[in-house]
C-alpha atoms as a PDB file:
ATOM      1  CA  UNK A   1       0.000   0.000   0.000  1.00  0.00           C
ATOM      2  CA  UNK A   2       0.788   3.419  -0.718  1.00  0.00           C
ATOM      3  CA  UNK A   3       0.547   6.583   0.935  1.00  0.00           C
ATOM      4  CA  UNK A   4      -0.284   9.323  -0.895  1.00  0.00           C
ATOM      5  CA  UNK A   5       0.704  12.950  -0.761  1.00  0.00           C
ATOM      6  CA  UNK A   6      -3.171  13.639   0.262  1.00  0.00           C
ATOM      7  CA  UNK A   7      -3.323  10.795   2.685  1.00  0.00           C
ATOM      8  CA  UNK A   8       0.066  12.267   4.217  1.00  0.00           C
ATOM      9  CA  UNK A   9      -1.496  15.813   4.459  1.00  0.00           C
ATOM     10  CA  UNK A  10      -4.772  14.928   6.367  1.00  0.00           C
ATOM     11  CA  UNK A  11      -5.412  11.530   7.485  1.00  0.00           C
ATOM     12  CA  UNK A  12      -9.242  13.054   8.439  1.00  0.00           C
ATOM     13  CA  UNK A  13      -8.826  12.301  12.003  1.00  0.00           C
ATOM     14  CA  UNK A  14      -8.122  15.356  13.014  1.00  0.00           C
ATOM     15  CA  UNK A  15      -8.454  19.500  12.211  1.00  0.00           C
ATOM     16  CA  UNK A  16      -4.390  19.566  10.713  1.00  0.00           C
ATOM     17  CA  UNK A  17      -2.305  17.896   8.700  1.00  0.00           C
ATOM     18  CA  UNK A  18       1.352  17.467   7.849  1.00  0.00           C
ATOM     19  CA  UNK A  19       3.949  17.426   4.860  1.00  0.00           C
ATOM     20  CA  UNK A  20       7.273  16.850   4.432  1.00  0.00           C
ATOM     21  CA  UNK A  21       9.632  19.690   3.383  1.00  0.00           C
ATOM     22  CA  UNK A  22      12.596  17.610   2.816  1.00  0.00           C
ATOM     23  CA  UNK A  23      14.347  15.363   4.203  1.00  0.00           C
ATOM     24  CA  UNK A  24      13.800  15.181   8.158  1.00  0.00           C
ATOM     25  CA  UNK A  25      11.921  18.445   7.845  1.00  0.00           C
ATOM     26  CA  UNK A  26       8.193  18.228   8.672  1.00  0.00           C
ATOM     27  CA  UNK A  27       5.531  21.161   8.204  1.00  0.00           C
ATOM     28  CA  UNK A  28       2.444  20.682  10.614  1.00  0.00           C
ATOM     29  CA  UNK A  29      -0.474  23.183  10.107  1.00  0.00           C
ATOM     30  CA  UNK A  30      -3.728  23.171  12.438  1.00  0.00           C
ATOM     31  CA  UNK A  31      -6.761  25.040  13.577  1.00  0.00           C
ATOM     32  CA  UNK A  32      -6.116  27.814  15.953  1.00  0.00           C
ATOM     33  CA  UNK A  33      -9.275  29.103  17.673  1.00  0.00           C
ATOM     34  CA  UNK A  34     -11.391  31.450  15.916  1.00  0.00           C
ATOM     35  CA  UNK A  35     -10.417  35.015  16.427  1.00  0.00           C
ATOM     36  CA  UNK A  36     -13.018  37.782  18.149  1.00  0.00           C
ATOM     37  CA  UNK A  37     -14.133  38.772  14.269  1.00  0.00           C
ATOM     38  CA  UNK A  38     -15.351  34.678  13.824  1.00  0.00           C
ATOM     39  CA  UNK A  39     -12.360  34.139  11.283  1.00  0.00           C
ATOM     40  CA  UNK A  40     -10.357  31.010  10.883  1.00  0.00           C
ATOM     41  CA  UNK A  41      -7.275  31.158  11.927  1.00  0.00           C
ATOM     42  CA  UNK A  42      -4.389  28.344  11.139  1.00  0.00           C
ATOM     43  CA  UNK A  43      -1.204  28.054  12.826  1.00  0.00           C
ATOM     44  CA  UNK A  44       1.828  26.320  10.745  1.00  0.00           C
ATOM     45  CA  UNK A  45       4.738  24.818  12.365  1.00  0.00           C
ATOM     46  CA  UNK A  46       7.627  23.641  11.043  1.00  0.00           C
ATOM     47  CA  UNK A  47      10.029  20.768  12.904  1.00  0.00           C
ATOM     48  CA  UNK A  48      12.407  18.217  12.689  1.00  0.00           C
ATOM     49  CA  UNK A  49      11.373  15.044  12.815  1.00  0.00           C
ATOM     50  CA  UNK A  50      12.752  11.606  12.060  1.00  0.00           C
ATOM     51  CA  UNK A  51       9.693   9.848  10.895  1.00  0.00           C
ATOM     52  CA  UNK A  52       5.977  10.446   9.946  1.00  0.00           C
ATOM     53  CA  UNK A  53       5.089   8.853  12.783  1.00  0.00           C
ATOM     54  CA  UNK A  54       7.092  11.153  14.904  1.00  0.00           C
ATOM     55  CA  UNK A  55       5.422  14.278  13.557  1.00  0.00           C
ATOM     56  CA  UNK A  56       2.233  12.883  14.054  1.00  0.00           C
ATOM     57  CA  UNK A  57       2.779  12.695  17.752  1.00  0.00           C
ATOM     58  CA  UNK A  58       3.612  15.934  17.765  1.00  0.00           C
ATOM     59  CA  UNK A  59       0.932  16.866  16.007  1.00  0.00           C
ATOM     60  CA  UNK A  60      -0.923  15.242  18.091  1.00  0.00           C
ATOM     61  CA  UNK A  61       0.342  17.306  21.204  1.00  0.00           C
ATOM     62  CA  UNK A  62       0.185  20.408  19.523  1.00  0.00           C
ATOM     63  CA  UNK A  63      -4.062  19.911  18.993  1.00  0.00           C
ATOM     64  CA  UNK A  64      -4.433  18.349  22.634  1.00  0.00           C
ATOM     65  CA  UNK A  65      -2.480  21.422  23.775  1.00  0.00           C
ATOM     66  CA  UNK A  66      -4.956  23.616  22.349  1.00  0.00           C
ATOM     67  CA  UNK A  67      -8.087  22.074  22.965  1.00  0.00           C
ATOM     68  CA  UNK A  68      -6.768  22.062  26.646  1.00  0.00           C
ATOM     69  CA  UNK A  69      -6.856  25.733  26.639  1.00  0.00           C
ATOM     70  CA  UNK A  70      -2.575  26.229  26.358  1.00  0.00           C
ATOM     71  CA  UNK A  71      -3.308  28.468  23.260  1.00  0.00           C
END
């Protein structure tokens, strides 16, 4: 099986996605909340990260951080 580009970018479980920028550098962009005018906002954040699977845990800590009120 192959993942695809889309797959990579937004697996659906979750408001954010991620893509690789090159080798061992990830780009992770998610849903900030909405501002006091009722816009979406998105915050992007770029790391280093070994694996997918290692951005997606951070990924994964970045959202839990917000919902969690640490925005």
């Amino acid at each position: 099986m192959t993942v695809t580009k889309r797959a990579l970018w937004n697996d659906g479980l979750m408001k954010g996605g991620i893509r690789q920028r090159g080798p061992g550098s990830w780009e992770i962009v998610y849903d900030a909340p909405r501002g006091l005018d009722g816009k979406r906002r998105q915050v992007s954040v770029a790391l280093k990260a070994r694996n997918t699977t290692a951005a997606k845990e951070e990924r994964t800590r970045l959202i839990a951080d917000r919902d969690a009120g640490g925005w």
